[in-house]
Protein backbone atom coordinates (compact mmCIF):
# COMPACT_ATOMS: atom_id res chain seq x y z
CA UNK A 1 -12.45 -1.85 3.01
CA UNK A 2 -10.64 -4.34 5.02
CA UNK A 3 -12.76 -7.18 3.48
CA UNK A 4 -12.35 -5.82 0.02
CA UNK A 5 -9.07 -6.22 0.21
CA UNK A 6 -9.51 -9.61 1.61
CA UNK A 7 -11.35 -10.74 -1.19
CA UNK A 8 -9.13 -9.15 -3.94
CA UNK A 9 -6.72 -11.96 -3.20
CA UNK A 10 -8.50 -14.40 -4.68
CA UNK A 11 -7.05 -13.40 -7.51
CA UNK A 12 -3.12 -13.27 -8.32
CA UNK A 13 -3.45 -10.23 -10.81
CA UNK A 14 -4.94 -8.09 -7.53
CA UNK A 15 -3.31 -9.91 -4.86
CA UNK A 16 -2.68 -7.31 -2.04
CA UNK A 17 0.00 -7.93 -0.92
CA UNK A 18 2.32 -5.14 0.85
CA UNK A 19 6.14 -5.23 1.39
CA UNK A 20 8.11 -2.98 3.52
CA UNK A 21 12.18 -3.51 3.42
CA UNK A 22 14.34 -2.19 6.45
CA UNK A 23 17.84 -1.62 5.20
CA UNK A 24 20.17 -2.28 8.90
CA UNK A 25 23.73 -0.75 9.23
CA UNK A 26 24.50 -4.30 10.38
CA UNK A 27 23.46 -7.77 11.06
CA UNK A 28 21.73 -8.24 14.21
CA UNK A 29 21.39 -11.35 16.43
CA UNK A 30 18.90 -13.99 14.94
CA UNK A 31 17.90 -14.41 18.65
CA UNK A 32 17.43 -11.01 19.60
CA UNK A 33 15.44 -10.52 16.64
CA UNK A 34 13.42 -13.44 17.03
CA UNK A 35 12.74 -12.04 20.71
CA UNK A 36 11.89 -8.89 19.23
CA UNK A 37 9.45 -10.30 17.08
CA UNK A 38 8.30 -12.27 20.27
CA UNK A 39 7.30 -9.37 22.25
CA UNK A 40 5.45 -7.38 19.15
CA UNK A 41 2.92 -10.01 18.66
CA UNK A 42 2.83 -9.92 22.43
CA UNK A 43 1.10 -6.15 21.81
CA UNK A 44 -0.69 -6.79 18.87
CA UNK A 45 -2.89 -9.66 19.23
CA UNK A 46 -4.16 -9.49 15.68
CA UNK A 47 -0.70 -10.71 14.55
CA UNK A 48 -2.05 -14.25 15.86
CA UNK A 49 -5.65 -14.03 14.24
CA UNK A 50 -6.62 -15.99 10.81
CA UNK A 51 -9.54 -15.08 8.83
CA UNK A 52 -12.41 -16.74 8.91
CA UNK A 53 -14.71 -16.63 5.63
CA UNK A 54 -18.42 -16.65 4.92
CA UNK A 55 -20.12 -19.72 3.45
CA UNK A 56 -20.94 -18.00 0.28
CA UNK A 57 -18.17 -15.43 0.58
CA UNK A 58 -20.20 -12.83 0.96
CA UNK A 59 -20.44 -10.37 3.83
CA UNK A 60 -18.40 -9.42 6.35
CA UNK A 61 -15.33 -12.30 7.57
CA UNK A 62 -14.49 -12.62 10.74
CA UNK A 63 -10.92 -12.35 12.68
CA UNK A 64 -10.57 -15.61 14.91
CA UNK A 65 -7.54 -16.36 16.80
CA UNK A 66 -5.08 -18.98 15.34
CA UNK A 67 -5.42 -22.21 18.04
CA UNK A 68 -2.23 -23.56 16.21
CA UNK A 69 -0.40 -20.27 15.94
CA UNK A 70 3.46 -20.95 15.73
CA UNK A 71 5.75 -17.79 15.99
CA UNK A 72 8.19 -19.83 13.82
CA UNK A 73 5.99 -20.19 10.95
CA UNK A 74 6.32 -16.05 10.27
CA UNK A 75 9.13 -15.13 11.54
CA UNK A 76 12.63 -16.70 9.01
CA UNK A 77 16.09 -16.06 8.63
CA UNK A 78 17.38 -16.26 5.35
CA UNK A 79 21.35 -15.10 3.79
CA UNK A 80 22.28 -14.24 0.50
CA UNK A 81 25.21 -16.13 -1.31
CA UNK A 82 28.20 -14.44 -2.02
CA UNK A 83 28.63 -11.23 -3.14
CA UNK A 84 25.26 -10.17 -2.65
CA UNK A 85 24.04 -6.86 -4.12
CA UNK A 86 21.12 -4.53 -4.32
CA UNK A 87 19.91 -6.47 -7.36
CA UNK A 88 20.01 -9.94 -5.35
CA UNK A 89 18.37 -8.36 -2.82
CA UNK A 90 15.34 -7.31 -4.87
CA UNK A 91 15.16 -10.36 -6.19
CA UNK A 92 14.57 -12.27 -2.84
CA UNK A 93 11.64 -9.60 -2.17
CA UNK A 94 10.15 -10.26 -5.29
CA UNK A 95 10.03 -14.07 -4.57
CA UNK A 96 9.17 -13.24 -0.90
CA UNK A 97 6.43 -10.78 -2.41
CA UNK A 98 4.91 -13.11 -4.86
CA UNK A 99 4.48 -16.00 -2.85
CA UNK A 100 0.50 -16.34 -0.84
CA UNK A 101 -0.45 -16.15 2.48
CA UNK A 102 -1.60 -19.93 4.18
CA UNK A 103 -5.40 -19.03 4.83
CA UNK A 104 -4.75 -21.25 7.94
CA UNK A 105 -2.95 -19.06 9.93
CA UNK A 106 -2.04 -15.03 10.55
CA UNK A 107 -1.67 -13.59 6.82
CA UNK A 108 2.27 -11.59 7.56
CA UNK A 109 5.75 -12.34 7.94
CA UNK A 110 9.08 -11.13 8.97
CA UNK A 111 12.16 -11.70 7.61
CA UNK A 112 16.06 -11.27 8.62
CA UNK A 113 18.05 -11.32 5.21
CA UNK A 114 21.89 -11.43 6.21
CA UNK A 115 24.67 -11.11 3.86
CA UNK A 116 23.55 -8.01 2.00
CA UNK A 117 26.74 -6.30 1.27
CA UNK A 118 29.10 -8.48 3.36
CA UNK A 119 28.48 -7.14 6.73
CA UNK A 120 25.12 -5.39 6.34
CA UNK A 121 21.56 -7.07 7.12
CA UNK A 122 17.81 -5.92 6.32
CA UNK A 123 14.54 -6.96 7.50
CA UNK A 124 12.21 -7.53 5.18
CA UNK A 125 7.75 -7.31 6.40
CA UNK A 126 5.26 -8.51 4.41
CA UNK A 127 1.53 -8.54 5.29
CA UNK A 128 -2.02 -8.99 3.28
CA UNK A 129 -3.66 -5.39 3.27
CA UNK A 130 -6.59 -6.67 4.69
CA UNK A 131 -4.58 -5.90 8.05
CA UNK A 132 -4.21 -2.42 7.59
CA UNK A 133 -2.81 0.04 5.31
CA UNK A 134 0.28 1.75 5.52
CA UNK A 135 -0.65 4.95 7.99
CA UNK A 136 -1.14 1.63 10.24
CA UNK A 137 1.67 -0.14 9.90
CA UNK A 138 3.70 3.02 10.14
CA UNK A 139 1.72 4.38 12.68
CA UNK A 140 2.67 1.06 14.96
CA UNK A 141 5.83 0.63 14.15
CA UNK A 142 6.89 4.48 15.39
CA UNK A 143 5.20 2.93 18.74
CA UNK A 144 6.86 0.08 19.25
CA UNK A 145 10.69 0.93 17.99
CA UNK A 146 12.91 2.46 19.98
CA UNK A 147 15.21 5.19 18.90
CA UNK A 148 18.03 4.15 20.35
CA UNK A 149 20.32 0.59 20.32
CA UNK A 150 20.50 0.11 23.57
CA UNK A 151 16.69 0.89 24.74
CA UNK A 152 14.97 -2.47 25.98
CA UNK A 153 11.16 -2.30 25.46
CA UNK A 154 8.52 -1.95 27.86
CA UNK A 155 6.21 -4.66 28.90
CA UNK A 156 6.53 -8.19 29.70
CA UNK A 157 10.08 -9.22 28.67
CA UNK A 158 10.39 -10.73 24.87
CA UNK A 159 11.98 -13.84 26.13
CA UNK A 160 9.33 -15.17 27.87
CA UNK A 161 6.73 -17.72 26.65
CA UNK A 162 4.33 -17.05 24.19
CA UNK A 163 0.71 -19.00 24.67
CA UNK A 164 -1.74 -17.85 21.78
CA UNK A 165 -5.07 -17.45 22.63
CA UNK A 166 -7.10 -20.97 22.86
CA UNK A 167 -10.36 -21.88 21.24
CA UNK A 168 -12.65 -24.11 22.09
CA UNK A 169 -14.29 -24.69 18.58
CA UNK A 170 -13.24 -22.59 15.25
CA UNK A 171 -16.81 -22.26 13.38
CA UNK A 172 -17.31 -19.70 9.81
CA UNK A 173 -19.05 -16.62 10.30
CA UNK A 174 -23.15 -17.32 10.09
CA UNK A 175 -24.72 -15.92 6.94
CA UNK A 176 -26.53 -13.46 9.42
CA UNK A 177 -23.48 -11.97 10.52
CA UNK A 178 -22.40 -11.75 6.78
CA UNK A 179 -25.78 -9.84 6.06
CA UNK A 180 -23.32 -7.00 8.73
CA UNK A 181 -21.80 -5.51 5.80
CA UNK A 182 -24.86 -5.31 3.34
CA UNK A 183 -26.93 -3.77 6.28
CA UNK A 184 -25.00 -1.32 7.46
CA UNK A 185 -24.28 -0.06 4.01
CA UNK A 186 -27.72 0.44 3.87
CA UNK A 187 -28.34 1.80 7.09
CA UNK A 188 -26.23 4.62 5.74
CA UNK A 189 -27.78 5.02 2.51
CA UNK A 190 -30.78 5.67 4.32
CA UNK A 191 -29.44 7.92 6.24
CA UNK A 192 -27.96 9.87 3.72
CA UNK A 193 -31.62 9.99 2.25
CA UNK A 194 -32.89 11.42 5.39
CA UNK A 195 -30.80 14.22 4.91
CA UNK A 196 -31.61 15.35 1.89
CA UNK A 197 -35.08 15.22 2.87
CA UNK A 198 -34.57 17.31 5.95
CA UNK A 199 -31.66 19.40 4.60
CA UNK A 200 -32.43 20.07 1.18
CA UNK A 201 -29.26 23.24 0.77
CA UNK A 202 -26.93 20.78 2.45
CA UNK A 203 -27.95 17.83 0.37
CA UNK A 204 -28.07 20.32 -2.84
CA UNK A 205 -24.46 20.44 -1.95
CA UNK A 206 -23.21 17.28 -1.37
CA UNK A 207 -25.06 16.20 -4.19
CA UNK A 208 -22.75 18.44 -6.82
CA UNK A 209 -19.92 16.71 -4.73
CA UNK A 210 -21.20 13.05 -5.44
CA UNK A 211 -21.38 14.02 -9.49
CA UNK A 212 -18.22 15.46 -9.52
CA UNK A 213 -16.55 12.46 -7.67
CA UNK A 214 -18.57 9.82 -10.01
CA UNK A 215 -17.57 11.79 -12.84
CA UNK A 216 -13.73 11.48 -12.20
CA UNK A 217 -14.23 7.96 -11.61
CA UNK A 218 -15.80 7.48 -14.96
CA UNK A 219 -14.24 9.91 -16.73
CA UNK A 220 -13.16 8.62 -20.45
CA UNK A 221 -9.36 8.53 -19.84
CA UNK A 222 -7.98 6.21 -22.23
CA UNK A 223 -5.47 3.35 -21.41
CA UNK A 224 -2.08 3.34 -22.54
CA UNK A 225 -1.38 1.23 -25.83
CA UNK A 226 2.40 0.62 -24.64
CA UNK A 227 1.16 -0.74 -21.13
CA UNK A 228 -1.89 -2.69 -21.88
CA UNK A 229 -0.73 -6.27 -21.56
CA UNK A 230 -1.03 -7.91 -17.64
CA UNK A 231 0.31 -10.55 -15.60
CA UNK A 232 0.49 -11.51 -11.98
CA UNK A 233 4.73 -11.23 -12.71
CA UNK A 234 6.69 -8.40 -10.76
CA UNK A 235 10.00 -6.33 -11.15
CA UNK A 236 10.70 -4.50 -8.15
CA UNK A 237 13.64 -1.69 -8.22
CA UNK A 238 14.45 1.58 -5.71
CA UNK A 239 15.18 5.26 -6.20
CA UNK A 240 16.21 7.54 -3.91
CA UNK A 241 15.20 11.47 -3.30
CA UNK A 242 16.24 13.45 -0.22
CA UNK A 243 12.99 14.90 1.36
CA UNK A 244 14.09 18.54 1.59
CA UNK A 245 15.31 18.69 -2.19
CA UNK A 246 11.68 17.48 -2.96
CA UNK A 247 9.94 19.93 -0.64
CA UNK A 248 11.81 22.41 -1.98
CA UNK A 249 10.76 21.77 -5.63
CA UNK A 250 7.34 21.48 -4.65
CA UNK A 251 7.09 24.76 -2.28
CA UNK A 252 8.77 26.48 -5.54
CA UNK A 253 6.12 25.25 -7.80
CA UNK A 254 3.54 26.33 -5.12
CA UNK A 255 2.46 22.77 -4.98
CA UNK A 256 2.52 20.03 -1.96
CA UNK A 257 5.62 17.43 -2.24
CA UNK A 258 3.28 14.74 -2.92
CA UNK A 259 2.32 16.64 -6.34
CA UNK A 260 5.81 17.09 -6.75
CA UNK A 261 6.65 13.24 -5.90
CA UNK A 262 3.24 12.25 -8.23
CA UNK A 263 4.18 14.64 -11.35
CA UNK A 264 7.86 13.19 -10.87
CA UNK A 265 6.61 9.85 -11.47
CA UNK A 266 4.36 10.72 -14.21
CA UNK A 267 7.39 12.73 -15.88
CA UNK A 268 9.03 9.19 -16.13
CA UNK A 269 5.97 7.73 -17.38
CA UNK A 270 6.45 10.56 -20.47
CA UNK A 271 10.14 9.93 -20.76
CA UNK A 272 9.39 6.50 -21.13
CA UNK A 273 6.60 6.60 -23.86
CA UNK A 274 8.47 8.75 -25.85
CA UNK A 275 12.19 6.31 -25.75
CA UNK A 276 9.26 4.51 -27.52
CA UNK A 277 8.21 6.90 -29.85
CA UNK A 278 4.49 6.68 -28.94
CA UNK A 279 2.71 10.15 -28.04
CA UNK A 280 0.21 9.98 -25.15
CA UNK A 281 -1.31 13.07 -23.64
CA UNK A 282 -2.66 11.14 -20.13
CA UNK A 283 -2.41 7.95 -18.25
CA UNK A 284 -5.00 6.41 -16.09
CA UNK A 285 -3.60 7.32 -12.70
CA UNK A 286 -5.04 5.87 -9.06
CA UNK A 287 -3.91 7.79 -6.07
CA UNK A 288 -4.88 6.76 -2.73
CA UNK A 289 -5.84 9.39 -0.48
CA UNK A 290 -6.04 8.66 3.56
CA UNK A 291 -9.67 9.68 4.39
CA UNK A 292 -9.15 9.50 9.04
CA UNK A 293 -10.26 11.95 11.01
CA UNK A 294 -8.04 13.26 13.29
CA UNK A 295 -9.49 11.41 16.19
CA UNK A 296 -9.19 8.20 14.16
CA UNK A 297 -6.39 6.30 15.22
CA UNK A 298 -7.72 2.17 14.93
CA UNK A 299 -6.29 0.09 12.62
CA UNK A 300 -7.52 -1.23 9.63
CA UNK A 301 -7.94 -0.08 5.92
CA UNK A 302 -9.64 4.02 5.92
CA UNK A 303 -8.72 4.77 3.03
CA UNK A 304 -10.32 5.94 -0.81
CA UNK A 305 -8.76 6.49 -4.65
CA UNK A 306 -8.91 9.20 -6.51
CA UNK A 307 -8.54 8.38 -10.29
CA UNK A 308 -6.97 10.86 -12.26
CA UNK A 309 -5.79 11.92 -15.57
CA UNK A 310 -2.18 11.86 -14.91
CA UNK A 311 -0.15 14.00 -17.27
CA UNK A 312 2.22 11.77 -19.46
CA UNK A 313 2.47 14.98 -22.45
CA UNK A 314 5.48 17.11 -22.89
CA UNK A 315 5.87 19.42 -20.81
CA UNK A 316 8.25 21.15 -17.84
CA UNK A 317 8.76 19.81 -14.52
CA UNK A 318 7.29 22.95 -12.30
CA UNK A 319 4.16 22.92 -15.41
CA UNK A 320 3.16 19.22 -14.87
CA UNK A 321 3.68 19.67 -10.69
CA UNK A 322 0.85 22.55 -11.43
CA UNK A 323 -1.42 20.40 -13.71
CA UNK A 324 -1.06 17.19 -10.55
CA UNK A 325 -2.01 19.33 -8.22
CA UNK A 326 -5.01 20.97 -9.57
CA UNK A 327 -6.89 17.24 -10.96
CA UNK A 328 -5.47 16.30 -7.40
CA UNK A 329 -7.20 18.96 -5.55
CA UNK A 330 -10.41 18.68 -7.41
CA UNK A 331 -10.47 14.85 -7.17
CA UNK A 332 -10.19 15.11 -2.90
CA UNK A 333 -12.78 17.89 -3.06
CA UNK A 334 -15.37 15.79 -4.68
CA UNK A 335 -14.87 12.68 -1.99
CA UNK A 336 -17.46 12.05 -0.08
CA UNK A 337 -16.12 10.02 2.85
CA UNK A 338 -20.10 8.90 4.01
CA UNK A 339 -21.06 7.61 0.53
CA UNK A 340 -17.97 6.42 0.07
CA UNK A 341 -17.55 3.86 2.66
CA UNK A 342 -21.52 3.29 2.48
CA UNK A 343 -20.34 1.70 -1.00
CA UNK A 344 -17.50 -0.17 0.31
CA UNK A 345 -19.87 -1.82 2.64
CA UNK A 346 -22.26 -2.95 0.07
CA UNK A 347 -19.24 -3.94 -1.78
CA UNK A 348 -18.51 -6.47 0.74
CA UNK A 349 -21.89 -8.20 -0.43
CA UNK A 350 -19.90 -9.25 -4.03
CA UNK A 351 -19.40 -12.83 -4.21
CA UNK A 352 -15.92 -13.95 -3.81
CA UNK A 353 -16.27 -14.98 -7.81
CA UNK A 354 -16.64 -11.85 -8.71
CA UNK A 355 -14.07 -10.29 -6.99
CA UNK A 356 -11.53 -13.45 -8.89
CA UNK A 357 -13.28 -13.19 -12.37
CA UNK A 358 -14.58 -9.58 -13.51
CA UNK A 359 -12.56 -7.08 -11.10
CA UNK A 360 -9.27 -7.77 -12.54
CA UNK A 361 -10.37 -6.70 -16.53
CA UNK A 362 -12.49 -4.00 -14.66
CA UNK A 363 -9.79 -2.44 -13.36
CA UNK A 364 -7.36 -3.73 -15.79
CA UNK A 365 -9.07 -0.77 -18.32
CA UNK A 366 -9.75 1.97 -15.86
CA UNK A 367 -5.97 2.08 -14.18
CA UNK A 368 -2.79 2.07 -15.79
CA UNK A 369 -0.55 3.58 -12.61
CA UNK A 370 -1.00 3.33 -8.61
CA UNK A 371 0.86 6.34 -7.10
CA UNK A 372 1.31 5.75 -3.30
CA UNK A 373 2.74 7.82 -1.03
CA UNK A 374 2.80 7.22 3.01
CA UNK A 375 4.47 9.02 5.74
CA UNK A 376 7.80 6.97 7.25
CA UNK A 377 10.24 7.24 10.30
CA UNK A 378 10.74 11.18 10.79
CA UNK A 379 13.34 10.09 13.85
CA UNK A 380 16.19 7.54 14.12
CA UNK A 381 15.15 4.11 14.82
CA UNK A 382 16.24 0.55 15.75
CA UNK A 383 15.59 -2.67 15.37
CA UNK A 384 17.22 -5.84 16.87
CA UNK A 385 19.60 -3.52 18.59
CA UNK A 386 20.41 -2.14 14.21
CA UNK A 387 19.90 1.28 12.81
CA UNK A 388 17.22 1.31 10.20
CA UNK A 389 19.39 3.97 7.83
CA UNK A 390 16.46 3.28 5.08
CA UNK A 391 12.94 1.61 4.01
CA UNK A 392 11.52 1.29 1.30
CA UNK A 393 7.89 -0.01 0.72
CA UNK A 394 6.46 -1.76 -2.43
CA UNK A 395 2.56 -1.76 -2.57
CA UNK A 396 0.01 -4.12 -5.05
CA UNK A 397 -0.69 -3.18 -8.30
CA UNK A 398 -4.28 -3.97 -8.00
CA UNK A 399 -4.52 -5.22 -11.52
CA UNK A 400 -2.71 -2.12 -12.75
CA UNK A 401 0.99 -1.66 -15.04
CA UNK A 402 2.88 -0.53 -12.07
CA UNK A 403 2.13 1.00 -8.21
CA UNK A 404 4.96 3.52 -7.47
CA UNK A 405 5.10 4.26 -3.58
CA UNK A 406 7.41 6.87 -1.76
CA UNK A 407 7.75 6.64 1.94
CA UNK A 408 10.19 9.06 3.93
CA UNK A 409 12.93 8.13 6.50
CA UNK A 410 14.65 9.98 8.64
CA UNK A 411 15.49 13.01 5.78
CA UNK A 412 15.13 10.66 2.72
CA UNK A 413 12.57 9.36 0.08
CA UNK A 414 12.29 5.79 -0.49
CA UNK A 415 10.62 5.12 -4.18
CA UNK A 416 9.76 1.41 -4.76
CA UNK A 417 8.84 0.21 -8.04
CA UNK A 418 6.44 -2.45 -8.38
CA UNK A 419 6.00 -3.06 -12.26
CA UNK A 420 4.50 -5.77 -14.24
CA UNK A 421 6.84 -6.82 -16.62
CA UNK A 422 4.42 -7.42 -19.57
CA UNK A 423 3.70 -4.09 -19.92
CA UNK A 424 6.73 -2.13 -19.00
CA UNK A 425 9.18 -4.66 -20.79
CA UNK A 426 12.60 -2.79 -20.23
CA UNK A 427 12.25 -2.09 -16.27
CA UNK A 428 15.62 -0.70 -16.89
CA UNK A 429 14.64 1.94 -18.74
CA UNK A 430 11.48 2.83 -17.23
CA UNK A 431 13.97 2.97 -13.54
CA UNK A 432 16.20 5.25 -15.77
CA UNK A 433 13.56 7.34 -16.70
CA UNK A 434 12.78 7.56 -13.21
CA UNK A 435 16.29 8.87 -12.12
CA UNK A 436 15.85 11.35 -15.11
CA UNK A 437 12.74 13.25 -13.82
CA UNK A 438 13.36 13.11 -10.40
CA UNK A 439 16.90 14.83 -11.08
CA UNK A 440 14.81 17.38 -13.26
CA UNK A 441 12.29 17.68 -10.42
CA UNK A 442 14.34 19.03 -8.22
CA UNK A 443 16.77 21.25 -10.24
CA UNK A 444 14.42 22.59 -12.15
């Protein structure tokens, strides 16, 4: 998965690039957060590792540290002229967001934006998904923070010198290390065969689960006529939920508060067709679905998608939380987590081409929506010696009309809005939409 993602950015219309904004209750010391930043790339080595390609880009890539690695280069300060609101602010992330990693060095950067809202600050992370998803990110993160302003953190101190590792010689991945990918792919392929040999019940089984998960991938849903136009162009806005209003909708519908988040979203989608007085029963909808074990705790990209027909009709709030939960339900009980990262490993064999020219249209008519949702801070955290009150994390389209991710903090729902412009012309409208059946969501 990691090098799908990798290769998906050869392409601007499914770059992967993911954004995660800290909102600060003031503005820190440019020193102490460059310090900060210091010592985390101290603990996590990969933050000073490039990736190194195939010849035919093909196969598995290879991390290699960066010999000219330059803490500098990743790390900026920026400030925001005068009077700076919530709108400038998305703005600069959008810019920030839209702009490619240097395939030279580490693909991620941090940045302190000052000035938001006279005396506030935020920090804003971006990194290439290729890194890890968002259960990582998060997952590090509640390591390294502290919860409290004053707490120092462990290890070597942040203000001492910073030597990346050295290399003698930087050479590309040989094309029998690329052949990794392909042959472990098939190593479990075979396996799989075994089994059905030597277990014919079990394979009868898993079998019926392999149909049913190919069949909701292929399922005939058709595309949206109001959102079928694409561009590599964002709009990023917010929205705000608290948490226990959104559990409470969901535990009332009998339904999990990511159906409720999901069928909130959707509800949007429905208000928004019909300001436009076009009548659409279902959208193409892609939810990723974190497929660890509970002993999994590496970094990296474990992840899958469920595609599902996400209900755009009219109907009630508590009635479409039902209907998101039952496709939702049947879509995760079809996965098959062996076949499915078998595939992703023979996926790694595509050509780099490919990935630039015929995944985009591919996926351009099979998903309309990305609905993301990732567990945040549950406690109070600091950085740069700043309370994080909020964050709010925009993920890639992936060639679709908009990815809508929700991430908790500390009591409250962060919704970011990543939209392509060309299809949902009047962001304004779609984010009051938004507002609309989230309000009905939980009052209803």
């Amino acid at each position: 998965m990691d090098t799908l993602f990798w290769r998906m950015g050869a392409n601007p219309l499914t770059r992967p690039h993911v954004t995660w904004l800290w909102f600060l209750d003031q503005t820190p010391d440019w020193h102490t957060f460059l310090d900060g930043c210091r010592w985390a790339v101290r603990r996590l080595p990969r933050l000073t590792h490039r990736v190194i390609d195939t010849p035919v880009r093909a196969g598995t890539p290879a991390w290699v540290p960066d010999p000219h690695f330059r803490l500098t280069r990743h790390v900026h300060r920026m400030r925001l002229p005068e009077p700076a609101g919530l709108r400038d602010l998305l703005e600069l992330v959008e810019w920030r967001s839209g702009s490619d990693f240097d395939p030279l060095h580490p693909p991620w950067e941090a940045t302190l934006i000052e000035n938001y809202q006279q005396d506030r600050a935020a920090i804003l992370l971006k990194w290439h998904h290729s890194i890890g998803d968002a259960v990582t990110i998060v997952s590090v993160m509640k390591q390294l923070l502290p919860d409290a302003a004053s707490t120092a953190p462990a290890g070597p101190r942040p203000s001492d010198g910073y030597e990346p590792p050295r290399m003698e010689h930087e050479s590309r991945p040989h094309l029998s290390s690329a052949m990794h990918g392909v042959t472990e792919g098939a190593r479990a392929l075979v396996g799989e065969s075994a089994r059905w040999l030597t277990a014919p019940r079990a394979a009868g089984r898993r079998a019926r689960r392999m149909g049913r998960a190919a069949a909701q991938l292929l399922q005939p849903v058709g595309p949206s006529p109001l959102l079928r136009e694409r561009t590599a162009a964002s709009h990023y806005g917010l929205a705000t939920v608290p948490l226990a209003e959104l559990k409470t909708a969901g535990k009332a519908a009998g339904v999990s508060v990511t159906s409720a988040y999901i069928s909130a979203v959707l509800g949007a989608f429905q208000r928004y067709h019909e300001y436009h007085g076009i009548s659409h029963t279902y959208v193409p909808t892609l939810v990723p679905v974190n497929i660890r074990e509970p002993f999994e705790t590496g970094a990296g990209n474990i992840i899958a998608s469920v595609r599902i027909p996400g209900p755009v009709g009219d109907m009630s709030a508590p009635a479409r939380m039902t209907a998101v939960h039952t496709v939702i339900a049947e879509a995760r009980e079809a996965l098959v987590r062996d076949a499915y990262t078998a595939l992703a490993d023979l996926g790694s064999w595509v050509p780099g081409i490919v990935h630039r020219l015929a995944v985009p249209p591919v996926l351009r008519g099979a998903v309309d929506v990305v609905v993301t949702s990732v567990p945040g801070f549950t406690r109070t955290t600091f950085a740069a010696g700043a309370h994080v009150v909020n964050a709010v994390a925009w993920a890639p389209r992936g060639g679709a009309a908009a990815n809508i991710s929700m991430a908790s903090h500390d009591g409250t729902c962060a919704i970011g809005t990543n939209l392509d412009p060309a299809a949902i012309t009047d962001p304004d409208l779609f984010h009051h939409c938004l507002e609309q059946s989230l309000h009905e969501a939980v009052t209803s």
